[in-house]
N, C-alpha and C. Protein backbone atom coordinates (compact mmCIF):
# COMPACT_ATOMS: atom_id res chain seq x y z
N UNK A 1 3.95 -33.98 12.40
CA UNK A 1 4.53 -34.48 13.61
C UNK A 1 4.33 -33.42 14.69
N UNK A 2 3.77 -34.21 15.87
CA UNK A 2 3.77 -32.93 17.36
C UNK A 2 4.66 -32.54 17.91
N UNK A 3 4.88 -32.10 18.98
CA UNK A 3 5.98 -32.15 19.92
C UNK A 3 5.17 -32.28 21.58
N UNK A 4 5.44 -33.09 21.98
CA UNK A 4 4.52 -33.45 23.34
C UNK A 4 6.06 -34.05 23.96
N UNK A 5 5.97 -33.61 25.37
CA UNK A 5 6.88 -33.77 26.15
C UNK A 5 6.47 -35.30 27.19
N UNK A 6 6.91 -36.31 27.75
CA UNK A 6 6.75 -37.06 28.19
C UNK A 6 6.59 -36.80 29.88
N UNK A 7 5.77 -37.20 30.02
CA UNK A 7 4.97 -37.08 31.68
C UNK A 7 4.87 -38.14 32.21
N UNK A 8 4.85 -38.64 33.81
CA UNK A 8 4.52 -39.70 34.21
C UNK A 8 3.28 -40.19 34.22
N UNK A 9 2.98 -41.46 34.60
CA UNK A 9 1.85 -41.89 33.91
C UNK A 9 0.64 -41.14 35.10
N UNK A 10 0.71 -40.54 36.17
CA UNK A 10 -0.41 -40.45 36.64
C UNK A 10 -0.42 -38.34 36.35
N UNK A 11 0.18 -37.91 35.76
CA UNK A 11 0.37 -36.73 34.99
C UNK A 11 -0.88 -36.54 33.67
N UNK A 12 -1.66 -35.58 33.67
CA UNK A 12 -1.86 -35.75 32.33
C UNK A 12 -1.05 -35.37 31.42
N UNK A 13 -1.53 -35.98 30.15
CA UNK A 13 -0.63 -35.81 28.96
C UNK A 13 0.10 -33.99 28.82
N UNK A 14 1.12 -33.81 28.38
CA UNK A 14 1.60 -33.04 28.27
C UNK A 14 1.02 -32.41 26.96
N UNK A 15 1.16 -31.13 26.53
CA UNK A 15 0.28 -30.12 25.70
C UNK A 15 1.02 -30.46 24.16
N UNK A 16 0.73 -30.35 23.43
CA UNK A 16 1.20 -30.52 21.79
C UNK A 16 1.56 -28.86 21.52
N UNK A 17 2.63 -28.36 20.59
CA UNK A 17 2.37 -27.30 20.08
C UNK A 17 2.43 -27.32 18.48
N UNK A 18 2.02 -26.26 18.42
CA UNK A 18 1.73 -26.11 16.84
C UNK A 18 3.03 -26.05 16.62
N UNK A 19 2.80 -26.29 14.66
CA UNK A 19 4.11 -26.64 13.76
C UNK A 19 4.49 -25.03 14.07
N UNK A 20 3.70 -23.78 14.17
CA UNK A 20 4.68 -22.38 14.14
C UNK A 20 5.05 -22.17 15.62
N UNK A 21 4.34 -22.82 16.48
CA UNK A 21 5.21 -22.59 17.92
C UNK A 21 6.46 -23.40 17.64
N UNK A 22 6.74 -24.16 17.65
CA UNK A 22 7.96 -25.66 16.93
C UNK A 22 9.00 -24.74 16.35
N UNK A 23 8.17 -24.49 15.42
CA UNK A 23 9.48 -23.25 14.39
C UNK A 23 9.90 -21.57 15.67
N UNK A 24 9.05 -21.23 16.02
CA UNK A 24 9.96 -20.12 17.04
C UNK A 24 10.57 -20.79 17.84
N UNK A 25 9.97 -22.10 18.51
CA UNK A 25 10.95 -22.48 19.47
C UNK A 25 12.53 -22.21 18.96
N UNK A 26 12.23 -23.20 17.76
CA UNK A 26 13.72 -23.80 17.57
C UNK A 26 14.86 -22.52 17.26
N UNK A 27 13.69 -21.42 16.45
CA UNK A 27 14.71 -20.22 16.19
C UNK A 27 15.54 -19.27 17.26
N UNK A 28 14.18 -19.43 18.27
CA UNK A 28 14.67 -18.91 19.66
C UNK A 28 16.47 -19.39 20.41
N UNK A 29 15.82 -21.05 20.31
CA UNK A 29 17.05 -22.10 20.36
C UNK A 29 18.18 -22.24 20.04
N UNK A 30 18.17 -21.36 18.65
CA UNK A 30 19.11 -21.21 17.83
C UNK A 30 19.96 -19.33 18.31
N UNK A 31 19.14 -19.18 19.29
CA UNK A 31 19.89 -17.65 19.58
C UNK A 31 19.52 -16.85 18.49
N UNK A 32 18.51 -16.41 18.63
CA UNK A 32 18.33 -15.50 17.30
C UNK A 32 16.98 -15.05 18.09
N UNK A 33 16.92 -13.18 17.82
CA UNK A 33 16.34 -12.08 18.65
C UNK A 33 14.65 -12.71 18.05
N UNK A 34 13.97 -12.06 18.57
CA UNK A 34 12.80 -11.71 18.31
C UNK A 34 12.14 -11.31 16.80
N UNK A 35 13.32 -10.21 17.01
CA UNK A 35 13.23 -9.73 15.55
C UNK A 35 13.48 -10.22 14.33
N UNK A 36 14.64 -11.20 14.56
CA UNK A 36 15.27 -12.04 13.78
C UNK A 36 14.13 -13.39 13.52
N UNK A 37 13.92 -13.77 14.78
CA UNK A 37 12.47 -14.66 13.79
C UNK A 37 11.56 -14.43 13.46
N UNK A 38 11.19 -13.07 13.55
CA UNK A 38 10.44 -13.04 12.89
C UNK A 38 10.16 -12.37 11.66
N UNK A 39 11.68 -11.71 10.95
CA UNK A 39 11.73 -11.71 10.14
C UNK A 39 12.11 -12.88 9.19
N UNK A 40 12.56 -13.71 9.47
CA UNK A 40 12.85 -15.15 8.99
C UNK A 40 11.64 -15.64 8.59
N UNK A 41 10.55 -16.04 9.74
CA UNK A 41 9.13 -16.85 9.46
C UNK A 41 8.01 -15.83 9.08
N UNK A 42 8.61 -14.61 8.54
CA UNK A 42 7.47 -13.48 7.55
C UNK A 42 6.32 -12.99 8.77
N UNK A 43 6.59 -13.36 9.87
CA UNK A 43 5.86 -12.35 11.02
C UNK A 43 6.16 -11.07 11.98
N UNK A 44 5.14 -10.43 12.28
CA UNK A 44 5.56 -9.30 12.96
C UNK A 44 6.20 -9.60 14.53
N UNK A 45 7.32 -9.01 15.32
CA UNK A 45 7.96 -9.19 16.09
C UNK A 45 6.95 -9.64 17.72
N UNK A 46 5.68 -9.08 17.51
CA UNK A 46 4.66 -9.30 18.37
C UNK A 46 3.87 -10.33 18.48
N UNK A 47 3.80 -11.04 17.24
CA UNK A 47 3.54 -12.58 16.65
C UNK A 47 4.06 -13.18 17.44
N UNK A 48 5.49 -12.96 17.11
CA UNK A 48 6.62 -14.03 17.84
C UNK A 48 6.28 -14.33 19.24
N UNK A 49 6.50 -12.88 20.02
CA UNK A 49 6.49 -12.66 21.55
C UNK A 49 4.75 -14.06 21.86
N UNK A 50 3.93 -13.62 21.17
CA UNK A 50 2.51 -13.94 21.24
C UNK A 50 3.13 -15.85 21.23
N UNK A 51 3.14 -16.01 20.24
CA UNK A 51 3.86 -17.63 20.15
C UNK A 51 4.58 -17.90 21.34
N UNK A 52 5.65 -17.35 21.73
CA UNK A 52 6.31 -17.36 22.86
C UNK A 52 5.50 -17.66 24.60
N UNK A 53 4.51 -16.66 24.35
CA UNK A 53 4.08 -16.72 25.40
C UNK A 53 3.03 -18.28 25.58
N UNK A 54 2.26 -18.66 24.39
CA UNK A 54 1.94 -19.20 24.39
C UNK A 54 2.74 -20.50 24.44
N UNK A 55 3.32 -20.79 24.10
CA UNK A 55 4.48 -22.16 24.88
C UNK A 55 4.46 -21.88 26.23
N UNK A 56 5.19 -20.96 26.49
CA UNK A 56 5.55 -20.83 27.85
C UNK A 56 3.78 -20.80 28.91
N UNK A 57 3.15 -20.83 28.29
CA UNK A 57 1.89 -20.95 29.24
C UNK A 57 1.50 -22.47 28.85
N UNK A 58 1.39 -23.06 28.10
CA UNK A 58 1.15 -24.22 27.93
C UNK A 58 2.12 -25.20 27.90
N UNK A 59 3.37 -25.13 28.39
CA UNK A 59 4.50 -25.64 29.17
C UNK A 59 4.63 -25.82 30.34
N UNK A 60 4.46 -24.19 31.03
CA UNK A 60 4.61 -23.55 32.40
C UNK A 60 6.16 -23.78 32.53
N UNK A 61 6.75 -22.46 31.56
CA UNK A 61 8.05 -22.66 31.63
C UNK A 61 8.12 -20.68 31.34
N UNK A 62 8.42 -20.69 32.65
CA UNK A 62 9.08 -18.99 32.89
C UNK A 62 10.39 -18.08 32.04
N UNK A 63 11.26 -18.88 31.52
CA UNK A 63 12.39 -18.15 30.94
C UNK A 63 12.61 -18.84 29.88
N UNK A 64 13.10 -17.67 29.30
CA UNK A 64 13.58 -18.04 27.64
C UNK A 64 15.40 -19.35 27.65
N UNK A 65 15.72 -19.24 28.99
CA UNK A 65 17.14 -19.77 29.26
C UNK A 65 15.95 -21.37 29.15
N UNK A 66 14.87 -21.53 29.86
CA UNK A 66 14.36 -22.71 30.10
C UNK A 66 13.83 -23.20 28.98
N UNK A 67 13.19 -22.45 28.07
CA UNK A 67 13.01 -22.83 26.42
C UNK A 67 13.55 -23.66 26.10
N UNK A 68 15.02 -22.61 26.09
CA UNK A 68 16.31 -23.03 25.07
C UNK A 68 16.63 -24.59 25.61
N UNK A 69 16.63 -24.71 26.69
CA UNK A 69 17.30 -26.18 27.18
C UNK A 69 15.92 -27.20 26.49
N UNK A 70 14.85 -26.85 26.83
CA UNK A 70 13.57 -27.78 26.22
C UNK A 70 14.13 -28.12 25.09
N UNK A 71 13.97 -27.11 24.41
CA UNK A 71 14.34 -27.25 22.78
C UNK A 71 15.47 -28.03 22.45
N UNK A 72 16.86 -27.59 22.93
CA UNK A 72 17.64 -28.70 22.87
C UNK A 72 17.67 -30.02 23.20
N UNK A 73 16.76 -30.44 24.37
CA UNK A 73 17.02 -31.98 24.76
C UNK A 73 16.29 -32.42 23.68
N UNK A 74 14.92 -31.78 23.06
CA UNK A 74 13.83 -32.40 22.08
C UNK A 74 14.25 -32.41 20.81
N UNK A 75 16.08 -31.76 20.55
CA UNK A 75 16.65 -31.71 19.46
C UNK A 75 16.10 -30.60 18.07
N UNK A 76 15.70 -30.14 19.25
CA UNK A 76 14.92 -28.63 17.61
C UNK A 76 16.02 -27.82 17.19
């Protein structure tokens, strides 16, 4: 299963992320450091940031406060 955000119809489609972007999101979501997910999902803390950034560039979503709300409305 993806996670694609809904756009209007003259929008293109919104970006899919991978099942391990999905999983930092949600850990992020869940209030838990950097460090903390990535000791959880067996990666190095720079992984994470790297995942991170990559949402947030293929979102175009600037803050981790703006994540967290994504993540919650999409129920992660």
């Amino acid at each position: 299963m993806s996670l694609t955000l809904a756009t209007p119809a003259t929008e293109a489609p919104a970006p899919t992320l991978a099942p391990r972007e999905r999983e930092t999101l949600r850990h992020i979501a869940a209030g838990r450091t950097y460090l903390q997910t990535a000791r959880s999902m067996g990666l190095s803390k720079h992984t994470v940031d790297a995942y991170l950034r990559r949402i947030r560039a293929k979102l175009n979503i600037n803050t981790t406060a703006e994540l967290t709300r994504l993540a919650i409305s999409l129920g992660l």
